[in-house]
Protein backbone atom coordinates (compact mmCIF):
# COMPACT_ATOMS: atom_id res chain seq x y z
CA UNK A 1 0.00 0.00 0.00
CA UNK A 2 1.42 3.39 -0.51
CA UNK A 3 2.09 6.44 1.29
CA UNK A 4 -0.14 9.51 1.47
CA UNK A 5 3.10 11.32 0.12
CA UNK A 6 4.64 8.57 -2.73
CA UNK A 7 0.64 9.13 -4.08
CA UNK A 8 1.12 12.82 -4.03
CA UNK A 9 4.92 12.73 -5.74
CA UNK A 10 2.85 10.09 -8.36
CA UNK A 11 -0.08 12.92 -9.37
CA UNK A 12 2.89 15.76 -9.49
CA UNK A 13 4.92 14.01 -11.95
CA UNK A 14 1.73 12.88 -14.31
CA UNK A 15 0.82 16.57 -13.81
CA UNK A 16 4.56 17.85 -14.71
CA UNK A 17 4.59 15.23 -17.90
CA UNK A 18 0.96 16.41 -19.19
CA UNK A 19 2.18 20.07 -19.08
CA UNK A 20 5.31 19.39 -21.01
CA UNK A 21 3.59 17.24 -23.81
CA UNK A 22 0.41 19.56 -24.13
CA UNK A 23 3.69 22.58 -24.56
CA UNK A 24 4.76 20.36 -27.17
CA UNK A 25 1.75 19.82 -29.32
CA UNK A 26 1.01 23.98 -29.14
CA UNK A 27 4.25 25.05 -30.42
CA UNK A 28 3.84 26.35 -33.93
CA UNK A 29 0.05 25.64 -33.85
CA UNK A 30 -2.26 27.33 -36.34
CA UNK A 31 -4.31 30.31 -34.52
CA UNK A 32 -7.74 29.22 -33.28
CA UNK A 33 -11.48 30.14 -34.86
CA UNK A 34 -11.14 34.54 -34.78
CA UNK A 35 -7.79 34.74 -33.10
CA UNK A 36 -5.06 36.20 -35.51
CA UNK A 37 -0.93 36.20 -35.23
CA UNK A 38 1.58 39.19 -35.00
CA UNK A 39 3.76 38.15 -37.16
CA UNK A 40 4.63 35.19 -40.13
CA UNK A 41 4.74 32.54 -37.77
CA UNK A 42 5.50 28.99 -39.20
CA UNK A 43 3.82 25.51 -38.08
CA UNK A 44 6.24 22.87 -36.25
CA UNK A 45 6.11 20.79 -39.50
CA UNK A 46 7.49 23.09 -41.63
CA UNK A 47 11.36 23.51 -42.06
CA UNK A 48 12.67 26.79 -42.12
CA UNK A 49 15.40 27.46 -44.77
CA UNK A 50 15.53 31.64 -45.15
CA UNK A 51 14.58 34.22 -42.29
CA UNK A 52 16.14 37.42 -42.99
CA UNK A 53 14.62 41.45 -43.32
CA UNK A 54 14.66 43.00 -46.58
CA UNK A 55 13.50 46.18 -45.31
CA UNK A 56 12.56 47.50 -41.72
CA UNK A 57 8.84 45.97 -41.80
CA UNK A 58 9.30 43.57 -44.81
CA UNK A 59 10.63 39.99 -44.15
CA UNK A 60 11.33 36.63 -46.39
CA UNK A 61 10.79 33.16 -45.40
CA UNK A 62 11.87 30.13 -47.75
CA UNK A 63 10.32 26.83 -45.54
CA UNK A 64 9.41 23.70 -46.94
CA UNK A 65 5.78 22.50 -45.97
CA UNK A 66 4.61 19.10 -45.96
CA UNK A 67 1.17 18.13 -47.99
CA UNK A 68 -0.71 15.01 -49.47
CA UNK A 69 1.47 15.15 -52.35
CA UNK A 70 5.18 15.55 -51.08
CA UNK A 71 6.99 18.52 -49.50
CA UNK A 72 5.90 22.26 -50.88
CA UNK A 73 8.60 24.93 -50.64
CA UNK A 74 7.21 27.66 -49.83
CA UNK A 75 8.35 31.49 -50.37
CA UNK A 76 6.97 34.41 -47.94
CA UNK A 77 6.97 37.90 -47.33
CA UNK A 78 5.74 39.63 -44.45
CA UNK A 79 4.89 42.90 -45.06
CA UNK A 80 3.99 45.37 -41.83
CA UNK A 81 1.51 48.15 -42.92
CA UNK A 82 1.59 49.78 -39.58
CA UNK A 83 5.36 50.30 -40.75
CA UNK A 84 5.05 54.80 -42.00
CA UNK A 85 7.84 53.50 -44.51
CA UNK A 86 5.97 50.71 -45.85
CA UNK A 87 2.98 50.39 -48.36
CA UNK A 88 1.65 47.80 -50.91
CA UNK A 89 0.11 48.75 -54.38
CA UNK A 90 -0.86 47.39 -57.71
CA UNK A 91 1.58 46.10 -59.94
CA UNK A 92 -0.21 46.87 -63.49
CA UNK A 93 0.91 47.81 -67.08
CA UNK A 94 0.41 51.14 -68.95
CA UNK A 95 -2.86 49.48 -70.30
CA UNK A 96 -5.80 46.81 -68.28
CA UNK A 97 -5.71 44.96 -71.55
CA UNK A 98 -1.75 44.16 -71.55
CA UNK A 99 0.95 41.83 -69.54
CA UNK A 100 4.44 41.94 -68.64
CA UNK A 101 6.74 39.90 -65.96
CA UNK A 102 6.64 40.44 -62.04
CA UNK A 103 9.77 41.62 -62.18
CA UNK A 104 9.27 44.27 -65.07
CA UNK A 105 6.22 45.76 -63.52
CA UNK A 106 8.29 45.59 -59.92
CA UNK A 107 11.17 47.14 -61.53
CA UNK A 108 8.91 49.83 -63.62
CA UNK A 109 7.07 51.13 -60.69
CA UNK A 110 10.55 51.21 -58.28
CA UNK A 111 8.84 48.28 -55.71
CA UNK A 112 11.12 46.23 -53.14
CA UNK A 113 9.42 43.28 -53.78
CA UNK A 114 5.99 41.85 -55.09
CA UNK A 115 3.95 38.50 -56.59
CA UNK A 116 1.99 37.93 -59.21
CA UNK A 117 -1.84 38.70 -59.25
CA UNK A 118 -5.55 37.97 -60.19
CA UNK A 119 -6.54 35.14 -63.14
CA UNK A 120 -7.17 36.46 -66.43
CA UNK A 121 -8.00 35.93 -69.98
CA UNK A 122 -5.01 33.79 -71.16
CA UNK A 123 -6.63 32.35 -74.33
CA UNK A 124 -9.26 32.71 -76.28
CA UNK A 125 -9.51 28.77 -78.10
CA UNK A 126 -13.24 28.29 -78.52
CA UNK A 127 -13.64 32.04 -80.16
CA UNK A 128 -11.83 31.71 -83.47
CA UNK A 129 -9.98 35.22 -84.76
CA UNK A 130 -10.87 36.61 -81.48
CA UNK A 131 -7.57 37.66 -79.50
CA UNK A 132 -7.21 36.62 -76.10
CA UNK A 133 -7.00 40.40 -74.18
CA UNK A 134 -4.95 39.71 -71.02
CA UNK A 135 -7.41 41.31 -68.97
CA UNK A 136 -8.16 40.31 -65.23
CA UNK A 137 -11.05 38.92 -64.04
CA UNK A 138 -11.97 40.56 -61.12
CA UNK A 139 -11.99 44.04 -60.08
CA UNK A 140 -8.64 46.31 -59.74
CA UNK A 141 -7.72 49.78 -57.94
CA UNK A 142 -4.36 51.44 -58.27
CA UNK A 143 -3.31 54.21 -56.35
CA UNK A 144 -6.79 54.92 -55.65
CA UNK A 145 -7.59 55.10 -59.44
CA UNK A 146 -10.14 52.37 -60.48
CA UNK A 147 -8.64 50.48 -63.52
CA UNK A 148 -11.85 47.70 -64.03
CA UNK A 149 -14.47 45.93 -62.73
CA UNK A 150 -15.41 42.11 -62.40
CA UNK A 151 -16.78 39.70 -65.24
CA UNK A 152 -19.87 37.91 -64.40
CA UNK A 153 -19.15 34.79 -62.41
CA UNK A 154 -19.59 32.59 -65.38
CA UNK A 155 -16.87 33.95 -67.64
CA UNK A 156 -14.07 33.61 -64.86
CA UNK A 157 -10.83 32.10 -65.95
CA UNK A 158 -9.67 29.34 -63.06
CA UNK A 159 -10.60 27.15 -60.52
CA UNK A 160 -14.32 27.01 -59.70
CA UNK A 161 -15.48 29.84 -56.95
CA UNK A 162 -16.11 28.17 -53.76
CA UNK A 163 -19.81 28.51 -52.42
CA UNK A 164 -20.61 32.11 -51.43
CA UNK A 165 -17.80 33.67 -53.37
CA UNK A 166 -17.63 36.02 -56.91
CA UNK A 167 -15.70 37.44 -59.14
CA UNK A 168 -16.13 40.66 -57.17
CA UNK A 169 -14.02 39.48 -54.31
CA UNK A 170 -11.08 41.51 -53.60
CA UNK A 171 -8.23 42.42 -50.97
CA UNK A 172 -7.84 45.78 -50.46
CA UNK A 173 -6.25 48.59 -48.48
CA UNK A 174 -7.97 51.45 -47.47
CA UNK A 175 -7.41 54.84 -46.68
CA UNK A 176 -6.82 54.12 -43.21
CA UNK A 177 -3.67 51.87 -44.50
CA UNK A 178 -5.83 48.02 -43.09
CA UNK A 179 -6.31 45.37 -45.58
CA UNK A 180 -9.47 43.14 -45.73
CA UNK A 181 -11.55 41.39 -47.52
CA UNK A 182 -14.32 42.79 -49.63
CA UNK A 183 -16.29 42.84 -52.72
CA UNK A 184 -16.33 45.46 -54.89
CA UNK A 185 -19.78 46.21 -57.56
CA UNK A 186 -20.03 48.78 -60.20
CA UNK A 187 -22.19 51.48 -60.10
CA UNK A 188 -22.35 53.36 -63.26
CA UNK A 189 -24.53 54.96 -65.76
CA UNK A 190 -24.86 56.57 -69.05
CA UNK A 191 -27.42 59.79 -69.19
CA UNK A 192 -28.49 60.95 -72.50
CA UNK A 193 -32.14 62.92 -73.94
CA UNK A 194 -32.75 58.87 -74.45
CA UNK A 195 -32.73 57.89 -70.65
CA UNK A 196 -30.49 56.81 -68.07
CA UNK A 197 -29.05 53.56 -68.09
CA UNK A 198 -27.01 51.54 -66.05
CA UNK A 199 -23.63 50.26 -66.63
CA UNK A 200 -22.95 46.88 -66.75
CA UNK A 201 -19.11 46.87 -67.23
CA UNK A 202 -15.82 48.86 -67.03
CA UNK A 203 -12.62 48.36 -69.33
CA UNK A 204 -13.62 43.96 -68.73
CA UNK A 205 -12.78 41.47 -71.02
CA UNK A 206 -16.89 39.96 -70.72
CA UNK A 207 -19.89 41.86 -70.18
CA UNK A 208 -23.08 40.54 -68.72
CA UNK A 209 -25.82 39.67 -71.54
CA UNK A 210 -28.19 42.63 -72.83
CA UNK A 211 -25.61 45.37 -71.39
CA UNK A 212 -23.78 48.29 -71.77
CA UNK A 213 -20.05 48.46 -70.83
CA UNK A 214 -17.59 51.48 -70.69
CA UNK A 215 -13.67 51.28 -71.97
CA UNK A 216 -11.56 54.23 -71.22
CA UNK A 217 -7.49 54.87 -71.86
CA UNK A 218 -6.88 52.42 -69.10
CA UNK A 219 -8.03 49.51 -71.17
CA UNK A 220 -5.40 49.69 -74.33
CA UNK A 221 -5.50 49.02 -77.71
CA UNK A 222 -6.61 45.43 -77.66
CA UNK A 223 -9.41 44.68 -79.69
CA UNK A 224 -13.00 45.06 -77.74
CA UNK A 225 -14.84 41.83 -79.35
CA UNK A 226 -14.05 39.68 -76.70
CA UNK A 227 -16.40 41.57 -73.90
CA UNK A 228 -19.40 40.51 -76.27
CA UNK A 229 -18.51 37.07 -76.18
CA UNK A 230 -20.01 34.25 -74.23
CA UNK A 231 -22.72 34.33 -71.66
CA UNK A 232 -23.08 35.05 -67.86
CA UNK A 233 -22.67 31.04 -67.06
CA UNK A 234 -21.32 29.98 -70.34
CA UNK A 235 -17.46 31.67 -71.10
CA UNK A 236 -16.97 29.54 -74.30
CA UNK A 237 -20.23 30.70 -75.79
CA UNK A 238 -20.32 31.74 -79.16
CA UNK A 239 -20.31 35.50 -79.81
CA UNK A 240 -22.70 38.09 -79.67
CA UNK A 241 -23.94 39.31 -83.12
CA UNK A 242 -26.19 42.16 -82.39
CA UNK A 243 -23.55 44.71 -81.14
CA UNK A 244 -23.07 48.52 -81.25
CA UNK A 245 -20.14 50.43 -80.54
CA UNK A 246 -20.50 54.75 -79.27
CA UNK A 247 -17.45 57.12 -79.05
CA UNK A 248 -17.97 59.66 -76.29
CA UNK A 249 -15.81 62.58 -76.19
CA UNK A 250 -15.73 65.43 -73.95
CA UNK A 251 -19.52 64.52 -73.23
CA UNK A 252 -20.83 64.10 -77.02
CA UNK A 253 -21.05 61.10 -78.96
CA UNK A 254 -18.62 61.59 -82.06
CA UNK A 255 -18.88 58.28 -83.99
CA UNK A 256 -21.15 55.06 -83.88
CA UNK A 257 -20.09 51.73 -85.21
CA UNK A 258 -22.17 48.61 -85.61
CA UNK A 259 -19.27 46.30 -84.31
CA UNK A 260 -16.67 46.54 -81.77
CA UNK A 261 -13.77 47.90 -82.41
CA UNK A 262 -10.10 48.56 -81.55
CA UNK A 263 -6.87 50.59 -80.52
CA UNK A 264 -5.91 53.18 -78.12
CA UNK A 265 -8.32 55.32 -76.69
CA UNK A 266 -7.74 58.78 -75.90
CA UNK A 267 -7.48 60.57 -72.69
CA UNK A 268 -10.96 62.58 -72.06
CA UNK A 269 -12.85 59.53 -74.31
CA UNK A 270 -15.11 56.69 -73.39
CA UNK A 271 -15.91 54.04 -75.82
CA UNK A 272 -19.52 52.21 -75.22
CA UNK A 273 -20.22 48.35 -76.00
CA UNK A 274 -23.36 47.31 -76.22
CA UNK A 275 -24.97 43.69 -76.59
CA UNK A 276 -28.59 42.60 -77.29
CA UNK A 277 -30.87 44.96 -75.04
CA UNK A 278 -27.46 47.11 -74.47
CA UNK A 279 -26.73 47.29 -78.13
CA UNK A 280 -30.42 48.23 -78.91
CA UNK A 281 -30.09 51.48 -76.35
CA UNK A 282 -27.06 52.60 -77.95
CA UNK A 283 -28.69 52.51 -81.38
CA UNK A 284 -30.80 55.68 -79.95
CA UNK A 285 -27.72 57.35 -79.59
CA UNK A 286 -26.41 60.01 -82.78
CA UNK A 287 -23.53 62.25 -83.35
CA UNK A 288 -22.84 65.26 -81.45
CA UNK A 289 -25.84 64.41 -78.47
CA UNK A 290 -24.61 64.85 -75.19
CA UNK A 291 -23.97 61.80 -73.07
CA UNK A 292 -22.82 62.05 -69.38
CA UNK A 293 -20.84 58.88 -68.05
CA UNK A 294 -20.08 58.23 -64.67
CA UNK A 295 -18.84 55.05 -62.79
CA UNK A 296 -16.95 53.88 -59.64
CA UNK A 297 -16.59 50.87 -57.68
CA UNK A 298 -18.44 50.11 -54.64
CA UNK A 299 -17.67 48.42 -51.50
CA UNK A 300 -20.53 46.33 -50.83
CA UNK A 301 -20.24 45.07 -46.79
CA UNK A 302 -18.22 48.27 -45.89
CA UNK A 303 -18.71 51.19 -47.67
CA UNK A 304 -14.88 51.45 -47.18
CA UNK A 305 -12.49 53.57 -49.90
CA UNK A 306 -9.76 52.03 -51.22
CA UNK A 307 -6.74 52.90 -52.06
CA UNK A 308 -5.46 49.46 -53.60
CA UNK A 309 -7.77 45.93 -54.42
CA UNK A 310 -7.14 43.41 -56.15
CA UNK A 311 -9.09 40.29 -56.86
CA UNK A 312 -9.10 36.98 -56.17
CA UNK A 313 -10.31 34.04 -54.84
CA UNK A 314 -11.10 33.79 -51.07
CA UNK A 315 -9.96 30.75 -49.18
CA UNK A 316 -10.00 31.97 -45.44
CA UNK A 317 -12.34 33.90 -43.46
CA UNK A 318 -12.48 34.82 -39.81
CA UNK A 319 -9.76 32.13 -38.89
CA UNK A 320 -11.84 29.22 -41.35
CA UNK A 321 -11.59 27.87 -44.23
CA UNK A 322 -14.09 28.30 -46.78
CA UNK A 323 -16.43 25.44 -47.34
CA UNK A 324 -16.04 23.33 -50.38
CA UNK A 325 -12.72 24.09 -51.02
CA UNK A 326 -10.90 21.77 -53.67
CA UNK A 327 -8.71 19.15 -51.55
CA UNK A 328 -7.67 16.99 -54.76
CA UNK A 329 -5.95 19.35 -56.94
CA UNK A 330 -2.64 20.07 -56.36
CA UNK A 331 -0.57 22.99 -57.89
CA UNK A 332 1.49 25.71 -57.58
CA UNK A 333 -0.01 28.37 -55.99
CA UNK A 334 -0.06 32.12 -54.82
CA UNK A 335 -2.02 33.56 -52.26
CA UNK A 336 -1.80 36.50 -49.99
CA UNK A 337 -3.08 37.08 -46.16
CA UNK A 338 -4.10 39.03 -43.90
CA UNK A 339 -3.12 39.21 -40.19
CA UNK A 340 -2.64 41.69 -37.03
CA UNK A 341 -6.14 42.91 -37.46
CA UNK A 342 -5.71 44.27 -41.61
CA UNK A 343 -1.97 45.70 -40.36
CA UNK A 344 0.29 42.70 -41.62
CA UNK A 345 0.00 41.13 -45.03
CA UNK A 346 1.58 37.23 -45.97
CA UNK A 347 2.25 36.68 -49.47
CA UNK A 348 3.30 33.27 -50.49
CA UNK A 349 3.92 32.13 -53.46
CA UNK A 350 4.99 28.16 -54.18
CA UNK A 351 8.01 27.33 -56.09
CA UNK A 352 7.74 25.50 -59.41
CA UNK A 353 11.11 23.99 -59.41
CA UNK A 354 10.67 19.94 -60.75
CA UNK A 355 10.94 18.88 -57.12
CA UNK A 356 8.72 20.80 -55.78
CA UNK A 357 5.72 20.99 -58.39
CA UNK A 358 3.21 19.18 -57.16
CA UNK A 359 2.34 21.84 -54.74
CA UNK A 360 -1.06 22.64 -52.50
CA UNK A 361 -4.56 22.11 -52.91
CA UNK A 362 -6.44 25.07 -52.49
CA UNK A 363 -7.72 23.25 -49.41
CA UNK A 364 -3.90 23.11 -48.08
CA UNK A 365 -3.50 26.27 -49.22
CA UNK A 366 -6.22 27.83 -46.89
CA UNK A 367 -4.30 25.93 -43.86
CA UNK A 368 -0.88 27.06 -44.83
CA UNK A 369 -2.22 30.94 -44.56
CA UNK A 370 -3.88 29.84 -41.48
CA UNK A 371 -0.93 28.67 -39.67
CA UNK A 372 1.30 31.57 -41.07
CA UNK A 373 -0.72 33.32 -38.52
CA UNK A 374 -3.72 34.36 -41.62
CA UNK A 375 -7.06 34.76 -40.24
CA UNK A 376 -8.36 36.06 -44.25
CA UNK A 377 -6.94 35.16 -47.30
CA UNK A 378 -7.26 35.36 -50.43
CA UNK A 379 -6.04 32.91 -53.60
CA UNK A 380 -4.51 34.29 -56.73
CA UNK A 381 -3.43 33.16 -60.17
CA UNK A 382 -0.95 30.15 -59.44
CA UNK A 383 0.75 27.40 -61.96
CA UNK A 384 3.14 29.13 -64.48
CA UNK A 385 1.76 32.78 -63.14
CA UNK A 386 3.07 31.85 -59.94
CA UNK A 387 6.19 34.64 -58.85
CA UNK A 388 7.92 36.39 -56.02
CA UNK A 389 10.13 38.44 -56.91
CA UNK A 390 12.16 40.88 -54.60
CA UNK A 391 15.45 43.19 -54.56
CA UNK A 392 17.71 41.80 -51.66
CA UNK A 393 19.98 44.09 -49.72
CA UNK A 394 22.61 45.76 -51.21
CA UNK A 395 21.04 44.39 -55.19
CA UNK A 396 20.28 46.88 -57.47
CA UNK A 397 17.26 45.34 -58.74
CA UNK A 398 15.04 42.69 -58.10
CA UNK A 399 15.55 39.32 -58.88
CA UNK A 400 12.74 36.20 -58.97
CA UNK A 401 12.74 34.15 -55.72
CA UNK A 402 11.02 31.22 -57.03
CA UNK A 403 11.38 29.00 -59.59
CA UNK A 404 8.32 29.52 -62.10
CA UNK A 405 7.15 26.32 -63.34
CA UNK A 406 7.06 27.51 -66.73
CA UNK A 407 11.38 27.85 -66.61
CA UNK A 408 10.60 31.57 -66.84
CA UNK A 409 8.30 34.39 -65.82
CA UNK A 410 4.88 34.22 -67.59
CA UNK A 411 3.34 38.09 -68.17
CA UNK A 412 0.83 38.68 -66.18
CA UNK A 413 -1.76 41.67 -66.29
CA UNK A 414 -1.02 42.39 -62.28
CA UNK A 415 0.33 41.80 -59.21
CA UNK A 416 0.70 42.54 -55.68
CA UNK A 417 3.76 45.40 -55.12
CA UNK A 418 5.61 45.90 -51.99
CA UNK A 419 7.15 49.32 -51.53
CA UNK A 420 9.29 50.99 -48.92
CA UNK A 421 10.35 54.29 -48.29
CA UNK A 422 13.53 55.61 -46.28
C-alpha cells in the first residue's frame, strides 16, 4: 500500500509530464477560430530554410511545408503596414488589356518586392480570330484610381469559386492603411435625352448579356470583341452578333459603329459596347448628343475607400476555411493574407522547381495561410503565373525568388507590389 506522500509525488509528476507534452503539441500551432498572429509565424512541421529582413517591416521566409502530395517549398513575405515607410500597391501595365513579368512591372514602378496577381484571360480557343485580351477577371484599384471591374461569375478564368464567393471578391487597403476582404460592384450609368441607363461593365474582357459596358485609356489598344462574347454562365459561348459600338468625347457622342472595335483610346474619351438589349439602347444614340458617363466601384459590406484591391479568390475567413474548397488538386499556388487585425499582409507564393511541383490544394492552401498566422486570405493566379520576386539588400534590382514552373516568368496583367520608403 502506498504512502499519502509517494501518491502525491505520483499525481505531481503525471501533472509535470501532461504540461510538457500539451507545450509540445502547441508550439507552432495554427491560430484558433477569430484569433489572428503578429507576425509570419511557421507551423512545427514546416522547415525553415531563409529568415532574414529586406527592409525594416518587410521579411522573407523560404520553408518547406509538408502536404498530401510531397513537401511544398514555400516562399513568404511579411509585409507590416503599420510600418510609415511601408505600403503595398498594384503592380499593373500602362494598359488593363496588356501583360508583362513580375519583375518588369516591380522594376517599372521602383517596388522592393511583389507577386503575381488575379486570373485572367489567357486564351481565347473556342472564339476563333478573337484575341485573347490579357485582362483580369476581377476588379482592380491602383493608387486609388479604379482600372476595371469584375466579369460575371460565369466567364471567370480558373478554378471554380467556392460557395458564397464572386468574381467581385477583392483584398484591399484602405485609406486608413488596413487590408481586408471585400467585394467590390459597379455602379455606373450613361445619361443621355434617351434615358439613363445603367452600366454593366468597365474596361472587362466579358460583359453581362443585354448590357452596356464602358472602356476608357486604361483599357489599351486590344481589340474590344471579346467583352461581347459568351454568356453570364457559359465563357466559351459563341459571340454576340447584335452589337453597337459609341465614341464619347468630352460629353458628345462623335462616332457610332455597328461592331466593336479597336486601338488606343484617348485621354478625355469613353468608348460604349453594347450587346442585345445594351446594343439596342445605344442605337438611340447620334452624333454630337450629349452623353454624361459616370462610374466607380463600390464596396458592398463596408462602404470602405480604397486605395489598392485586387481580386481573387477567397480561401479563409475569420480564422476558417471556406467550405467546399478543392482538396484533390494540387498545384502551384499564390495567395496573400491578412493578419494583425488588416496591419500585416503574408504573401506566399509556391516554387515551381521539378521537385517541388506538385504543390497545394487550395484546401492546403487555406491551412498554410492559417498557420502563417492568416485569419483572411485570399487565392490568386498560381501554376506558371506563380512569382515572387524581390530586390535583396545591397542588389540593385530585383531578382525572382522562385522557380516559375514555366522555366521563366509568364506576363501577367497584375500583381501585388511591396514598396518601402527611407
Amino acid at each position: 500500500m502506498t504512502t499519502r506522500d509517494e501518491r502525491l509525488r505520483t499525481v505531481l509528476t503525471l501533472l509535470t509530464a501532461w504540461s510538457a507534452l500539451a507545450g509540445a503539441a502547441l508550439v507552432g500551432a495554427a491560430p484558433a477560430s477569430g484569433m489572428e498572429g503578429t507576425d509570419a509565424g511557421t507551423s512545427a512541421a514546416a522547415k525553415v530554410l531563409v529568415d532574414k529582413a529586406l527592409a525594416p517591416g518587410i521579411t522573407y521566409k523560404e520553408l518547406d511545408v509538408p502536404a498530401a502530395r510531397g513537401v511544398a517549398r514555400a516562399h513568404v513575405l511579411s509585409v507590416d503596414l503599420s510600418n510609415r515607410h511601408v505600403r503595398v500597391d498594384l503592380l499593373h501595365s500602362a494598359a488593363v488589356a496588356s501583360r508583362a513579368a513580375v519583375s518588369r512591372l516591380a522594376e517599372a514602378q521602383g517596388a522592393l518586392a511583389g507577386v503575381n496577381g488575379d486570373f485572367f484571360d489567357i486564351t481565347e480557343t473556342q472564339h476563333p480570330g478573337v484575341e485573347a485580351t490579357g485582362a483580369t477577371v476581377g476588379p482592380a484599384i491602383a493608387n486609388g484610381r479604379v482600372l476595371k471591374a469584375a466579369v460575371p461569375d460565369g466567364q471567370r478564368f480558373g478554378p471554380a469559386l467556392p460557395p458564397g464567393t464572386t468574381t467581385k471578391d477583392v483584398l484591399g487597403v484602405g485609406l486608413d492603411g488596413r487590408a481586408r476582404l471585400d467585394s467590390l460592384a459597379l455602379d455606373g450609368s450613361v445619361r443621355s435625352s434617351r434615358g439613363r441607363w445603367a452600366l454593366g461593365g468597365l474596361n472587362q474582357y466579358a460583359l453581362p448579356q443585354g448590357s452596356i459596358g464602358a472602356f476608357t485609356s486604361a483599357w489599351g489598344g486590344v481589340s474590344r470583341k471579346r467583352a461581347t462574347c459568351g454568356t453570364d454562365i457559359d465563357r466559351a459561348a459563341p459571340c454576340g452578333t447584335d452589337t453597337y459600338e459609341v465614341t464619347v468625347r468630352r460629353g458628345h457622342v462623335v462616332s457610332v459603329a455597328g461592331t466593336p472595335g479597336s486601338g488606343p483610346i484617348a485621354s478625355g474619351t469613353t468608348v460604349l459596347v453594347g450587346r442585345e438589349a445594351g446594343a439596342q439602347r445605344l442605337r438611340g444614340l447620334v452624333k454630337g448628343q450629349a452623353v454624361r458617363i459616370q462610374h466607380w466601384l463600390v464596396a458592398a459590406g463596408t462602404r470602405i475607400r480604397y486605395r489598392f484591391a485586387i481580386g481573387g479568390c477567397p480561401v479563409l475567413t475569420h480564422g476558417q476555411p471556406l467550405p467546399g474548397l478543392n482538396d484533390t488538386t494540387s498545384a502551384v499556388r499564390t495567395a496573400v493574407g491578412i493578419a494583425n487585425k488588416g496591419r500585416r499582409l503574408l504573401l506566399l507564393a509556391l516554387d515551381g522547381a521539378p521537385a517541388f511541383r506538385t504543390g497545394l490544394t487550395i484546401a492546403e492552401v487555406a491551412h498554410t495561410m492559417r498557420t502563417l498566422g492568416s485569419v483572411d486570405a485570399l487565392s490568386l493566379d498560381g501554376g506558371g503565373s506563380t512569382t515572387m520576386v524581390a530586390r535583396k539588400p545591397g542588389a540593385g534590382a530585383v531578382s525572382v525568388l522562385n522557380h516559375p514552373s514555366d522555366g521563366a516568368e509568364r506576363p501577367v496583367p497584375n500583381g501585388i507590389g511591396v514598396f518601402s520608403h527611407g
